[in-house]
Protein backbone atom coordinates (compact mmCIF):
# COMPACT_ATOMS: atom_id res chain seq x y z
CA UNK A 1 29.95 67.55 -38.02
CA UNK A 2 30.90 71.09 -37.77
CA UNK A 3 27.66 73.39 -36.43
CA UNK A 4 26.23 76.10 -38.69
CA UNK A 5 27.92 79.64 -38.53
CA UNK A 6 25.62 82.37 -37.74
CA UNK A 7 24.86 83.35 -40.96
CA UNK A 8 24.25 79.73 -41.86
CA UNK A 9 22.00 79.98 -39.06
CA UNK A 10 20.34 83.13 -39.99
CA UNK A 11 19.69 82.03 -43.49
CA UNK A 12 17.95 78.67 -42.09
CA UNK A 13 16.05 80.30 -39.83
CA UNK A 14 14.90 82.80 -42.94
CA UNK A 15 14.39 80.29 -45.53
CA UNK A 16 12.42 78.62 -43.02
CA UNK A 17 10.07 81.99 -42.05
CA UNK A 18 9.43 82.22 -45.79
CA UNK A 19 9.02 78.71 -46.84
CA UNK A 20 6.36 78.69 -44.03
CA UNK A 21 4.64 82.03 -45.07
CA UNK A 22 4.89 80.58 -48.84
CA UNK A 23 2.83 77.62 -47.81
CA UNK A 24 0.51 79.79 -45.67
CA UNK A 25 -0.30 81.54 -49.03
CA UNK A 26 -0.97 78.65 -50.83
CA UNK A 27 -3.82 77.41 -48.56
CA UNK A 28 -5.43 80.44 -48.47
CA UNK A 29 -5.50 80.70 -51.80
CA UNK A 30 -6.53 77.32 -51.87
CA UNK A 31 -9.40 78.20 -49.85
CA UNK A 32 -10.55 80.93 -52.19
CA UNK A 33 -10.51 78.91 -55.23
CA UNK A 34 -12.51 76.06 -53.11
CA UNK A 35 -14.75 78.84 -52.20
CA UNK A 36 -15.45 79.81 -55.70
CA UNK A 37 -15.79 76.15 -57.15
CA UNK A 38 -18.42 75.56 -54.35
CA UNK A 39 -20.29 79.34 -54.87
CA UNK A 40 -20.19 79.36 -58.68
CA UNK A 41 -19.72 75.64 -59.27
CA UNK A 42 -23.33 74.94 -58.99
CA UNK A 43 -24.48 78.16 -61.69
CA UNK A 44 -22.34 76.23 -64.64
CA UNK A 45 -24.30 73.71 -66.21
CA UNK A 46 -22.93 71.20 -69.60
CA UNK A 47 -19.24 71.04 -71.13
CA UNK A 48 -19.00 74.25 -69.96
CA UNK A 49 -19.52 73.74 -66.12
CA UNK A 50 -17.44 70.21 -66.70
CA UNK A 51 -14.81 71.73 -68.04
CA UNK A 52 -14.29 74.78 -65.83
CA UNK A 53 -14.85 71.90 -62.43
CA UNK A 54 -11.61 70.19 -63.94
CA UNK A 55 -10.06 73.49 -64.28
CA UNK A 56 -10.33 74.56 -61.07
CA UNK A 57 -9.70 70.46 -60.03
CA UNK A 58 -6.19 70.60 -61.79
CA UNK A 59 -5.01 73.88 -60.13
CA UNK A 60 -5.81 72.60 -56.81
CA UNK A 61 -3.94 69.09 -57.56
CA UNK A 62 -1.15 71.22 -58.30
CA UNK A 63 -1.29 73.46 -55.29
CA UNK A 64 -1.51 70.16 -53.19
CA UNK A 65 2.16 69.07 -54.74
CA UNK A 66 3.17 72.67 -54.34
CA UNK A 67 1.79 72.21 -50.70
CA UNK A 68 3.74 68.92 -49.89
CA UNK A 69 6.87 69.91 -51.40
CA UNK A 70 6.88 73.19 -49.37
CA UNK A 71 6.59 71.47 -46.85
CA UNK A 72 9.12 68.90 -47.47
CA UNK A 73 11.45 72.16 -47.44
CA UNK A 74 10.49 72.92 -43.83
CA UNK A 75 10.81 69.89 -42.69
CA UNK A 76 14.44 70.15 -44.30
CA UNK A 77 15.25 73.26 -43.13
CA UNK A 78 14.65 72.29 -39.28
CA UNK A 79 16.49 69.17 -39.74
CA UNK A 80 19.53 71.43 -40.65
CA UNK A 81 18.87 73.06 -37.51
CA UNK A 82 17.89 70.44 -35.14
CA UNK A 83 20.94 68.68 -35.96
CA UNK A 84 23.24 71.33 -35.40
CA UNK A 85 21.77 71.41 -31.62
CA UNK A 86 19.56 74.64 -32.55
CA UNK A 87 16.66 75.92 -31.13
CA UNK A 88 14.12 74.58 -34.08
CA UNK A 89 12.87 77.82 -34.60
CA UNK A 90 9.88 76.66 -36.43
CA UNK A 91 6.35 76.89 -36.47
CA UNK A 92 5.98 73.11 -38.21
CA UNK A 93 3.66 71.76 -35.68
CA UNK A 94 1.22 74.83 -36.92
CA UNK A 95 1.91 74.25 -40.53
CA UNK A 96 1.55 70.90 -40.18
CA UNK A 97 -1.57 71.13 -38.42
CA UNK A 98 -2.66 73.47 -41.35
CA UNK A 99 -1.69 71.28 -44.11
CA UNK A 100 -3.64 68.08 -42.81
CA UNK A 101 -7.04 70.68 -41.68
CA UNK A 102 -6.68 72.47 -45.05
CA UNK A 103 -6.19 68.67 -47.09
CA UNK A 104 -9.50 67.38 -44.80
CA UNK A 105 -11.33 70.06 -45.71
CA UNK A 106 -10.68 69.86 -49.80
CA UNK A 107 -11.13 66.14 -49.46
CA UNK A 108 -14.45 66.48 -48.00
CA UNK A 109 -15.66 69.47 -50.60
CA UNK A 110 -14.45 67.02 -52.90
CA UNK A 111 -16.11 64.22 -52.05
């Protein structure tokens, strides 16, 4: 297998800096809307409430696939690199680490 050229490597090791700050993003935003559901939740009462619960319920299931494929991508990325014999160059542990805390935590709000 012939090894990555330095721009190859270069573009890796950027696709992998944004993919990561991409999915950093997410969570926080995640957080927020979390936040919200859990502040204002409670003050929404009928259809109403119900309906704006499986609003808020539907945009964090599809942050969650957003989430996983992201990070899919990373894991990707520094398989590129790792098999070229490349420094990883990754912060995956991290995002790893923040993808199961942040997936604990909406779990638990959730219930």
């Amino acid at each position: 297998m012939s090894g990555l050229t330095r721009s190859e490597e270069s573009a890796t090791r950027n696709g992998i800096s944004s993919t990561e700050e991409a999915f950093a993003n997410i969570q926080v935003c995640r957080q927020d809307v979390e936040n919200t559901k859990f502040n204002v939740g409670g003050a929404y009462g009928g259809s109403d409430g119900q309906k704006y619960q499986d609003l808020l319920q539907a945009w964090d299931d599809q942050a969650e696939v957003i989430s996983k494929n992201l990070n899919d991508v990373i894991d990707t990325l520094n398989e590129t690199l790792q098999a070229n014999n490349l420094t990883q160059g990754s912060q995956k542990d991290a995002v790893d680490q923040e993808y199961t805390q942040s997936k604990a935590i909406f779990d638990a709000l959730h219930g």
